[in-house]
N, C-alpha and C. Protein backbone atom coordinates (compact mmCIF):
# COMPACT_ATOMS: atom_id res chain seq x y z
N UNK A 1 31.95 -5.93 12.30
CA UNK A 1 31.42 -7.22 12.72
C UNK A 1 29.99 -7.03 13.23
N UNK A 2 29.06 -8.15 13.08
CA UNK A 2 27.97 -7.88 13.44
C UNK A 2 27.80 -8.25 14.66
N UNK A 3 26.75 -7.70 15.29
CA UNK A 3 26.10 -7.79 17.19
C UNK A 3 25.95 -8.64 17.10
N UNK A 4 26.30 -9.37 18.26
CA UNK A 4 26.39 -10.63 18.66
C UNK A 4 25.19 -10.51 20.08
N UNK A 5 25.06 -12.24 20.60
CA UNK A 5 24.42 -11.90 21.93
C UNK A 5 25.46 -12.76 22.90
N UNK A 6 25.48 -12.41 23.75
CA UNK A 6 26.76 -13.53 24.79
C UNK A 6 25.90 -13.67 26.24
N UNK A 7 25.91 -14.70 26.51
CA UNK A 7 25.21 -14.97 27.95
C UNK A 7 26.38 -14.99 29.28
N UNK A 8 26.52 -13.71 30.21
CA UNK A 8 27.78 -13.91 30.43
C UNK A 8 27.45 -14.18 32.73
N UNK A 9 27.74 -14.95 32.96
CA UNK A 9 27.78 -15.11 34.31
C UNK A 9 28.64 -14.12 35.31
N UNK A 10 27.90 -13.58 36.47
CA UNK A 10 28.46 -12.75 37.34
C UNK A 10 28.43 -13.39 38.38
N UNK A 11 29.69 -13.30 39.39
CA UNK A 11 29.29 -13.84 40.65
C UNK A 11 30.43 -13.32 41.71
N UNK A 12 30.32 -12.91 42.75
CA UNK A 12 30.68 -12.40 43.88
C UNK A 12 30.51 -13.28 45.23
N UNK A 13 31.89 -12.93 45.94
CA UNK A 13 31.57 -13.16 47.58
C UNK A 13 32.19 -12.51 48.37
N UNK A 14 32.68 -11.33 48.44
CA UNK A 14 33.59 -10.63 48.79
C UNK A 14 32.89 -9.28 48.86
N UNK A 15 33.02 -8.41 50.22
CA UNK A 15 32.51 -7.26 49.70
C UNK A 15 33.56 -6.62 49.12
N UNK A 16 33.60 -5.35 48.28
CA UNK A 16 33.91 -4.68 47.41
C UNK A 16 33.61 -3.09 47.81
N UNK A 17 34.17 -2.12 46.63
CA UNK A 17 34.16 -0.78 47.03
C UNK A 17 32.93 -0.64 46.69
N UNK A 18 32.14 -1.21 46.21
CA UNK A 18 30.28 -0.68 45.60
C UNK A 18 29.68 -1.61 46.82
N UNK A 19 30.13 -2.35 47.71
CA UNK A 19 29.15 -3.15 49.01
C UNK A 19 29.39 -4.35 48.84
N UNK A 20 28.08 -4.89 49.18
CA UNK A 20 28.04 -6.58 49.69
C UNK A 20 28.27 -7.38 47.97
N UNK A 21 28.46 -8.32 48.06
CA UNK A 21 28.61 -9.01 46.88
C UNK A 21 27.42 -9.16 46.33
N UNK A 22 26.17 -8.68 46.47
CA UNK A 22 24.66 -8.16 45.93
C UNK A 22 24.97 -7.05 44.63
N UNK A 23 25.83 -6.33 45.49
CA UNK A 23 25.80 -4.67 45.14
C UNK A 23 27.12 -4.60 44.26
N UNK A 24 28.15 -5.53 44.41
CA UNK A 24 28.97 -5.69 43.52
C UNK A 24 28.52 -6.48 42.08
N UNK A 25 27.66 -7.54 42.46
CA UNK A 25 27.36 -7.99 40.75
C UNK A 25 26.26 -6.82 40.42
N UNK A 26 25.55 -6.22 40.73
CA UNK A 26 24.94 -5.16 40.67
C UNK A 26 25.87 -4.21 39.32
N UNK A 27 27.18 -3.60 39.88
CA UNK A 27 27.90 -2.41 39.72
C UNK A 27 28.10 -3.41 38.17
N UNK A 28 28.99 -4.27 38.85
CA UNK A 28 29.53 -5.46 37.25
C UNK A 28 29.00 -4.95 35.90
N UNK A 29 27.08 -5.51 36.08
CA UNK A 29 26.28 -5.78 35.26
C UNK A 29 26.30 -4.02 34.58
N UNK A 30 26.32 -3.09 35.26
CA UNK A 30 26.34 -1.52 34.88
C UNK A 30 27.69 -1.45 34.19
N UNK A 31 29.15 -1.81 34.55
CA UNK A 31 30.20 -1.93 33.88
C UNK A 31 30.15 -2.77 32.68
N UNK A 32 29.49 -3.82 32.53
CA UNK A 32 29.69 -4.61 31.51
C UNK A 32 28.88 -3.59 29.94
N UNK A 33 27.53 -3.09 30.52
CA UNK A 33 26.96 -2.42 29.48
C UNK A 33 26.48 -3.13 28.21
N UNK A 34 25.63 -2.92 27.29
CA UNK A 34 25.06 -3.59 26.32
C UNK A 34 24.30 -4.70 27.22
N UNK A 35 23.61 -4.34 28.62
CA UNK A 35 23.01 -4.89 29.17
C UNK A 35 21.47 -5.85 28.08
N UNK A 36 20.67 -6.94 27.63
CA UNK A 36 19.51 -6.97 26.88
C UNK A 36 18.92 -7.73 28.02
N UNK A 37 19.20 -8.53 29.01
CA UNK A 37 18.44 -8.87 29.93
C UNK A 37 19.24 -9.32 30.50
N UNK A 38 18.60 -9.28 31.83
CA UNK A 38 20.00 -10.04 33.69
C UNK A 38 18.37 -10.26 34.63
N UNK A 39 19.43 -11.71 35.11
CA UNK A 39 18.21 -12.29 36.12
C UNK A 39 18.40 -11.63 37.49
N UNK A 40 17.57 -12.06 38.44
CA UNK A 40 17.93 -11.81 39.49
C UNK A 40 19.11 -12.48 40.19
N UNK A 41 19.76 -11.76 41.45
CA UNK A 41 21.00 -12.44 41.73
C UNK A 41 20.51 -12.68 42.99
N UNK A 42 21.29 -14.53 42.67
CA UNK A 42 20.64 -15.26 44.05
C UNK A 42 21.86 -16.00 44.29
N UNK A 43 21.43 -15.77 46.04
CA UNK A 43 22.79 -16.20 46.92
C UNK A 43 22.78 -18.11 46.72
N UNK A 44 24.08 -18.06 46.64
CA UNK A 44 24.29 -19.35 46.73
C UNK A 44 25.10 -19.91 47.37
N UNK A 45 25.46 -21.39 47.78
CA UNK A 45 26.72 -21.91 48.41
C UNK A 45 27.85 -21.97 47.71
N UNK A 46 29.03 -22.26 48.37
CA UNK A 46 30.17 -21.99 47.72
C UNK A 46 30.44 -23.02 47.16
N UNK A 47 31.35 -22.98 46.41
CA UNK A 47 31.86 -23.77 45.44
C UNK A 47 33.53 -24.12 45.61
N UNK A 48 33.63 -25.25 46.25
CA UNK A 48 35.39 -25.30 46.59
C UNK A 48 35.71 -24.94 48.21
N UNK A 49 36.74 -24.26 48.33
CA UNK A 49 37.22 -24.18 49.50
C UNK A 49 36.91 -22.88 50.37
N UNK A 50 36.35 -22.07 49.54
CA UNK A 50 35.75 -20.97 49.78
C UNK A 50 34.63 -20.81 51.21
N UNK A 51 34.49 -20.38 52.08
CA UNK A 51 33.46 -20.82 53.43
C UNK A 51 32.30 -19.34 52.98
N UNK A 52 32.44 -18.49 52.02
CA UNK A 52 31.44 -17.73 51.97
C UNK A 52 30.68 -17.65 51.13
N UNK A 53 29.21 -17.66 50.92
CA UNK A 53 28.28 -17.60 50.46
C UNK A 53 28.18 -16.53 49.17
N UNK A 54 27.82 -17.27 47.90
CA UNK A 54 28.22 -16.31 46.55
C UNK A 54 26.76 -15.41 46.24
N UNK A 55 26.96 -14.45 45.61
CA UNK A 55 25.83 -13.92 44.98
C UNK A 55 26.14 -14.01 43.25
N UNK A 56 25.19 -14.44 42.74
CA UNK A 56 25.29 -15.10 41.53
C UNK A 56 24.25 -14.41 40.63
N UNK A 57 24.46 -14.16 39.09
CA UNK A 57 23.53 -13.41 38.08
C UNK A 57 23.90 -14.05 37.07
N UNK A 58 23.17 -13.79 36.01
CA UNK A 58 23.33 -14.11 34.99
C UNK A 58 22.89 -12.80 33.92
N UNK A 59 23.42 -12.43 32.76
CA UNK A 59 23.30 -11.21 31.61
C UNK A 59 23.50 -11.43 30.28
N UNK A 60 22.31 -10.97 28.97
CA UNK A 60 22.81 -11.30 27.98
C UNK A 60 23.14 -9.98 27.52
N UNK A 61 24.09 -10.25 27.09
CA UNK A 61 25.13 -8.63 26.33
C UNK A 61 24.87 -9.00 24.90
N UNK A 62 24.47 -7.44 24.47
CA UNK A 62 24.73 -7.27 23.03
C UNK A 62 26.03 -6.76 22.69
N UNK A 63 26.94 -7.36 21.69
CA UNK A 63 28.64 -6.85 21.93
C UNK A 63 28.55 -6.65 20.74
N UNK A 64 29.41 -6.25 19.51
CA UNK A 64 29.98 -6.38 18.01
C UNK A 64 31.78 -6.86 18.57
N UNK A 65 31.87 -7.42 19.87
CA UNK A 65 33.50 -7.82 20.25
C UNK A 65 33.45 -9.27 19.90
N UNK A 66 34.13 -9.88 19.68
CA UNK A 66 34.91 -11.32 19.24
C UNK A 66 34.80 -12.03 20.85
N UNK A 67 35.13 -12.96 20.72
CA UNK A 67 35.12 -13.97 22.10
C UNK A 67 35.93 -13.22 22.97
N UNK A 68 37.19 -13.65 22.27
CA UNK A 68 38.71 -13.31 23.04
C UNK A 68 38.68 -11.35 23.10
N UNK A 69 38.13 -10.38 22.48
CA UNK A 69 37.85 -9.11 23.14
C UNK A 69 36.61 -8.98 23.87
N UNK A 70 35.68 -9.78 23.98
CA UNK A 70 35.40 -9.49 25.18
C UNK A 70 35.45 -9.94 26.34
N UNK A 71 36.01 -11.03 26.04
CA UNK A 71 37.33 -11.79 27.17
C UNK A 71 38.49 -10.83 28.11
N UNK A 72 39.39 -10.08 27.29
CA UNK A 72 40.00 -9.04 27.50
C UNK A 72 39.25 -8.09 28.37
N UNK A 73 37.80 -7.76 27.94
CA UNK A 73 37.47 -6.37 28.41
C UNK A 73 37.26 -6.85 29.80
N UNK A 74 36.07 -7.81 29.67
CA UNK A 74 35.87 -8.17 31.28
C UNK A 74 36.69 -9.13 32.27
N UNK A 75 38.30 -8.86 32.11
CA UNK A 75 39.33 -9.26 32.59
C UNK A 75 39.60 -8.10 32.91
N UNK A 76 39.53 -6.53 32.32
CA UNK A 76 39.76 -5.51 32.83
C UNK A 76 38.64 -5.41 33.76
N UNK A 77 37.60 -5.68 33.59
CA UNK A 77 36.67 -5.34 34.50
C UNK A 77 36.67 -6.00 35.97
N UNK A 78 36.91 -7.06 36.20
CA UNK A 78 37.37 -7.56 37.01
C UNK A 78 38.58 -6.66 37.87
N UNK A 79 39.50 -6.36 37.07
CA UNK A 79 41.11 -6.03 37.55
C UNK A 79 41.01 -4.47 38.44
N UNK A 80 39.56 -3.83 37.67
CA UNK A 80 38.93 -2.64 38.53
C UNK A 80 38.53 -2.96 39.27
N UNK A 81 37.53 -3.67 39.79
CA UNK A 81 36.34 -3.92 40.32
C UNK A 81 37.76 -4.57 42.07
N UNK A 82 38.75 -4.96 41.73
CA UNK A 82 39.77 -5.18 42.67
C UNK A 82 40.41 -6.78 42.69
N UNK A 83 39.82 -7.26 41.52
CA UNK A 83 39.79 -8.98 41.15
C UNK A 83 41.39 -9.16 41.30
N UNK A 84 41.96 -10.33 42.75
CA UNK A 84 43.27 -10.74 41.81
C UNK A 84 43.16 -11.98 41.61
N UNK A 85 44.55 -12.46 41.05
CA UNK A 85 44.13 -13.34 40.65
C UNK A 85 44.89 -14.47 42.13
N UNK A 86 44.58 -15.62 42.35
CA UNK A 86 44.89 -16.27 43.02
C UNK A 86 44.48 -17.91 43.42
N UNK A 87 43.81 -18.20 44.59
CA UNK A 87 44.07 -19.65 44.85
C UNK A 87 42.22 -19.42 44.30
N UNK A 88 42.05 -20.55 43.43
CA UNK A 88 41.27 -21.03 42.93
C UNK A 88 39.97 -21.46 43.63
N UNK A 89 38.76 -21.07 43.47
CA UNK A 89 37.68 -21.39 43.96
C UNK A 89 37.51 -20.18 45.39
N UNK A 90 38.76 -19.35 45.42
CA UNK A 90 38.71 -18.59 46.55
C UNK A 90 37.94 -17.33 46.67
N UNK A 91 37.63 -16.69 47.84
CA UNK A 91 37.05 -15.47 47.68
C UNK A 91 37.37 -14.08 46.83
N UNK A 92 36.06 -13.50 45.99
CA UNK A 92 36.41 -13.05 44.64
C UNK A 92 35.58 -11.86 45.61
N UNK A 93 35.99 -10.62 44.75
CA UNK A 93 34.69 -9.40 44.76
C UNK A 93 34.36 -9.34 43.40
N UNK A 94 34.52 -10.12 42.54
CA UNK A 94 34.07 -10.37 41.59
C UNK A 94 34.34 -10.92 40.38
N UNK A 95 33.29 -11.90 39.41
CA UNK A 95 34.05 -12.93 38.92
C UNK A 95 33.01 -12.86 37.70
N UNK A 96 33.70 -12.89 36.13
CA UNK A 96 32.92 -12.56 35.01
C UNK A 96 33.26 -13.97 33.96
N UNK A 97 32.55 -13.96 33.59
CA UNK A 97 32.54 -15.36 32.59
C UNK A 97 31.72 -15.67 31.55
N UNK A 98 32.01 -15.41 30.39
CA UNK A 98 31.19 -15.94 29.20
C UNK A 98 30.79 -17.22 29.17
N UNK A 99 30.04 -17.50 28.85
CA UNK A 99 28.93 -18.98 29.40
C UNK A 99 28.72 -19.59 28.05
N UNK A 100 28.22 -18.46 27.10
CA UNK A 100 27.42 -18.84 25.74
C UNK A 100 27.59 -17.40 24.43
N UNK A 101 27.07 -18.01 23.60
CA UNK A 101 27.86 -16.82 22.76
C UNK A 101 26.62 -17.04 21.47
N UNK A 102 25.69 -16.26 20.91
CA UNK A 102 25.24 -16.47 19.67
C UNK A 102 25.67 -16.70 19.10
N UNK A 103 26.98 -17.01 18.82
CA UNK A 103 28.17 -17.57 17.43
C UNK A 103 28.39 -19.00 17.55
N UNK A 104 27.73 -19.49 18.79
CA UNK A 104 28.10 -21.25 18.91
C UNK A 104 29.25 -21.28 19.68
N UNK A 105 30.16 -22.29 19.21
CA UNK A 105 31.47 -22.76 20.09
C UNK A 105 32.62 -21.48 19.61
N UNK A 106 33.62 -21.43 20.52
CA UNK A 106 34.64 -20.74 20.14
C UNK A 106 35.87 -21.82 21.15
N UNK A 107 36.84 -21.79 20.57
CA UNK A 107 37.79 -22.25 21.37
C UNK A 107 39.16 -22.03 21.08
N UNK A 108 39.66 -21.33 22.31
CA UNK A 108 41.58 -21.25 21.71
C UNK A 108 42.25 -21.51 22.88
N UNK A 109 43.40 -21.26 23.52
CA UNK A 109 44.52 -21.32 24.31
C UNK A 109 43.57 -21.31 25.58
N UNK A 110 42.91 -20.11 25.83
CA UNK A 110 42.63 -18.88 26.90
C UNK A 110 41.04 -19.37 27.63
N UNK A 111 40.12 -19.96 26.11
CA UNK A 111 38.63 -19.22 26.42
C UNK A 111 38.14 -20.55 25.44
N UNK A 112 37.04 -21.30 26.47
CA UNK A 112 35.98 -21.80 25.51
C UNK A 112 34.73 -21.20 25.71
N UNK A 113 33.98 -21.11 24.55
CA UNK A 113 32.76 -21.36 24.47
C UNK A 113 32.13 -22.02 24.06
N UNK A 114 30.90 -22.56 24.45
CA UNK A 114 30.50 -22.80 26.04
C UNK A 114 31.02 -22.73 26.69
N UNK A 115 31.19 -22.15 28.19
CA UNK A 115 31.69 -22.36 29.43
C UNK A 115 31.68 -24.00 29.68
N UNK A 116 33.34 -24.56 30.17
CA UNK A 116 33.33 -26.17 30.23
C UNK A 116 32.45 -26.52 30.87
N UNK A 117 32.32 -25.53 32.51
CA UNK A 117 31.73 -26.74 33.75
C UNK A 117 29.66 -26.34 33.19
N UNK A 118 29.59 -25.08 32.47
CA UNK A 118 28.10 -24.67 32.55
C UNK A 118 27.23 -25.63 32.60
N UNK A 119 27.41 -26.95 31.82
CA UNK A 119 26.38 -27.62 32.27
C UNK A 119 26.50 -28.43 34.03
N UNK A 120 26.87 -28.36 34.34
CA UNK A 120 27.36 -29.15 35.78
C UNK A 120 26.70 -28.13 37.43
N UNK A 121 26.70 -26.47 36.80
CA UNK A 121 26.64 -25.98 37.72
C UNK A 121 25.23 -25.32 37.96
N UNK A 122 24.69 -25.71 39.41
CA UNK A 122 23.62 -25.19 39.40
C UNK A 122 23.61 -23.50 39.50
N UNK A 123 24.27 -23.58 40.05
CA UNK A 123 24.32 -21.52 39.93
C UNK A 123 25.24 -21.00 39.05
N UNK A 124 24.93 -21.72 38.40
CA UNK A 124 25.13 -20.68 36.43
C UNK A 124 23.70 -21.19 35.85
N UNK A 125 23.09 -22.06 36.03
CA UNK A 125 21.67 -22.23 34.93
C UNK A 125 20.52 -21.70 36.29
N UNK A 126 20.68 -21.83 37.17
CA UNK A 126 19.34 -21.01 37.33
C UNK A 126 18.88 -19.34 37.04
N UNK A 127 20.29 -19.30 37.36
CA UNK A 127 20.12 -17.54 37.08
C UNK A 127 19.88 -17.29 34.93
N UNK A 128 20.44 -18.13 34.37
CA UNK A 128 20.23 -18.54 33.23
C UNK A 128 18.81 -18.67 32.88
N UNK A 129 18.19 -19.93 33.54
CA UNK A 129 16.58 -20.08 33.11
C UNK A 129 15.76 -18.56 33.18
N UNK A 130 16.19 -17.91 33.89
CA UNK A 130 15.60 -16.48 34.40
C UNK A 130 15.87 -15.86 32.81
N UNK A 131 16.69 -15.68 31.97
CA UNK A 131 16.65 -15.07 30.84
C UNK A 131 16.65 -15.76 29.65
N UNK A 132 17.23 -16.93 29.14
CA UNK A 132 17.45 -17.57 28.23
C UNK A 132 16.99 -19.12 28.10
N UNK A 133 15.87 -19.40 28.70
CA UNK A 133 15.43 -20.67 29.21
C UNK A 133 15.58 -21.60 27.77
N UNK A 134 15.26 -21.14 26.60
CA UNK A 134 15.43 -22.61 25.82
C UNK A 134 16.55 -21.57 24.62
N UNK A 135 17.31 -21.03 25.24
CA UNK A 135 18.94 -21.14 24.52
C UNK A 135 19.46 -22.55 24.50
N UNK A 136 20.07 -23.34 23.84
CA UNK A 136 20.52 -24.39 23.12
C UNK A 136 22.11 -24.61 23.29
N UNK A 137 22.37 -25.30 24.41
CA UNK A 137 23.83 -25.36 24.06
C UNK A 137 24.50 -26.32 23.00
N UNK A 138 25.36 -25.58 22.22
CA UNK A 138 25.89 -26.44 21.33
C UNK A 138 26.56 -27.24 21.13
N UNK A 139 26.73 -27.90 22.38
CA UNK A 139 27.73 -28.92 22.53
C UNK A 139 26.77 -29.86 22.69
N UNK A 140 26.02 -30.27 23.33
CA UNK A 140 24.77 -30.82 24.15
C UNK A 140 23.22 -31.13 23.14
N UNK A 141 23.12 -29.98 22.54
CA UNK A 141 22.36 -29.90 21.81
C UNK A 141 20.53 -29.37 22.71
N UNK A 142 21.15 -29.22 24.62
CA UNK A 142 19.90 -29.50 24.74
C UNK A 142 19.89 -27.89 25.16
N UNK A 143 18.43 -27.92 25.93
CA UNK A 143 18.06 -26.02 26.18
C UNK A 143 18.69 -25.77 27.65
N UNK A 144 19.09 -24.93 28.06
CA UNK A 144 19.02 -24.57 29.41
C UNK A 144 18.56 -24.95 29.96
N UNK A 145 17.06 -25.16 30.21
CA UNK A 145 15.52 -25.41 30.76
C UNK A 145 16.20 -27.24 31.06
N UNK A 146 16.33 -27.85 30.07
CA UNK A 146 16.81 -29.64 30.34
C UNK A 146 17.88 -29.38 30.68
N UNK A 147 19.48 -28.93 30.51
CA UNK A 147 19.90 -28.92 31.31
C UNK A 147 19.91 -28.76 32.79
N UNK A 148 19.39 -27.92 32.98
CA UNK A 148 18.85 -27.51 34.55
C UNK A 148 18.17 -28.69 34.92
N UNK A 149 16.86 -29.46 34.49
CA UNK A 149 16.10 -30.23 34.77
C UNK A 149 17.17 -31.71 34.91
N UNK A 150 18.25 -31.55 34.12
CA UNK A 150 19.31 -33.19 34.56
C UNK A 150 20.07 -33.09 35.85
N UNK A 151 19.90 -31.59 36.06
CA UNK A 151 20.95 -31.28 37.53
C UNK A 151 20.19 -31.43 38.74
N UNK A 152 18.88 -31.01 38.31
CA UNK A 152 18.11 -31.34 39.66
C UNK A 152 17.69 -32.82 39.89
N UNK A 153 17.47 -33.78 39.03
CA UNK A 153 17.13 -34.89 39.05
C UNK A 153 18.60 -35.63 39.96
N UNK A 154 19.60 -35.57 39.65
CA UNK A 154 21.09 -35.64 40.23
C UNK A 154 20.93 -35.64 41.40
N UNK A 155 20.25 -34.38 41.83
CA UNK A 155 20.09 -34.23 43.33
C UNK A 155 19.35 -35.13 44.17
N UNK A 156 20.26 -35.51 44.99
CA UNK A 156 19.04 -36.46 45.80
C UNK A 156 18.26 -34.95 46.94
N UNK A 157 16.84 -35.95 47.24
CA UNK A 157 15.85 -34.89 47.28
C UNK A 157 16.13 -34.90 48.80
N UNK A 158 15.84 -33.94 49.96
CA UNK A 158 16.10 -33.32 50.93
C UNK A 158 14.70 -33.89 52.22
């Protein structure tokens, strides 16, 4: 099969056996491998019921794996790293997610691609604009860069 590129989201709030949830998406991004570019990881607020503060990245992997194997792998990676599974939105030491995929959409039982909520969340596209600013989602049709730009407009201003 040929190399693919996958845009895959990291995010932590939990420390872990490699440190602070900095140093855990840190280790991730070294586990995941076929590293071609990762943004910086920036702390963010939580999401859900969670009261601790996430550290968030974004990475595009070069793979020759299918959706659903490299779905698998970084489900193992997680399951090292000390991931269980549990109450939803809760504190992770670490949390892996395919976002986007050079192959377009994929969808089965388990795994879409696109990631459903990606357009909705601000800490999956900023760390995004940092590497892939006018990647194209295919559902949407629009770039990262406008996505991002409809989420901030959303926001009422401070």
């Amino acid at each position: 099969m040929a190399t693919t590129i996958y845009a895959i989201g990291l995010g932590s709030n939990r420390r872990g056996r490699h440190g602070d949830p900095a140093t855990e998406v840190r280790a991730a991004l070294a586990a995941i491998g076929g590293v071609v570019a990762a943004s910086p990881v920036i702390a963010t607020p939580p999401l859900g019921p969670s009261i601790r503060r996430f550290a968030n990245a974004a990475a595009l992997i070069a793979s020759a794996e299918t959706p659903p194997q490299l779905l698998a792998r970084l489900k193992r990676i997680e399951a090292a790293f000390g991931r269980r599974r549990g109450r939803r939105w809760g504190a992770r030491v670490i949390d892996l997610d395919i976002l986007l995929w050079s192959g377009g959409r994929w969808h089965a039982r388990d795994l879409t691609v696109p990631h459903a909520a990606m357009r909705e969340r601000a800490f999956v596209l900023r760390p995004l604009l940092h590497i892939a600013p006018s990647w194209r989602d295919p559902v949407s049709g629009r770039t990262l860069r406008q996505l991002a730009a409809r989420i901030d407009r959303r926001r009422p201003r401070a």
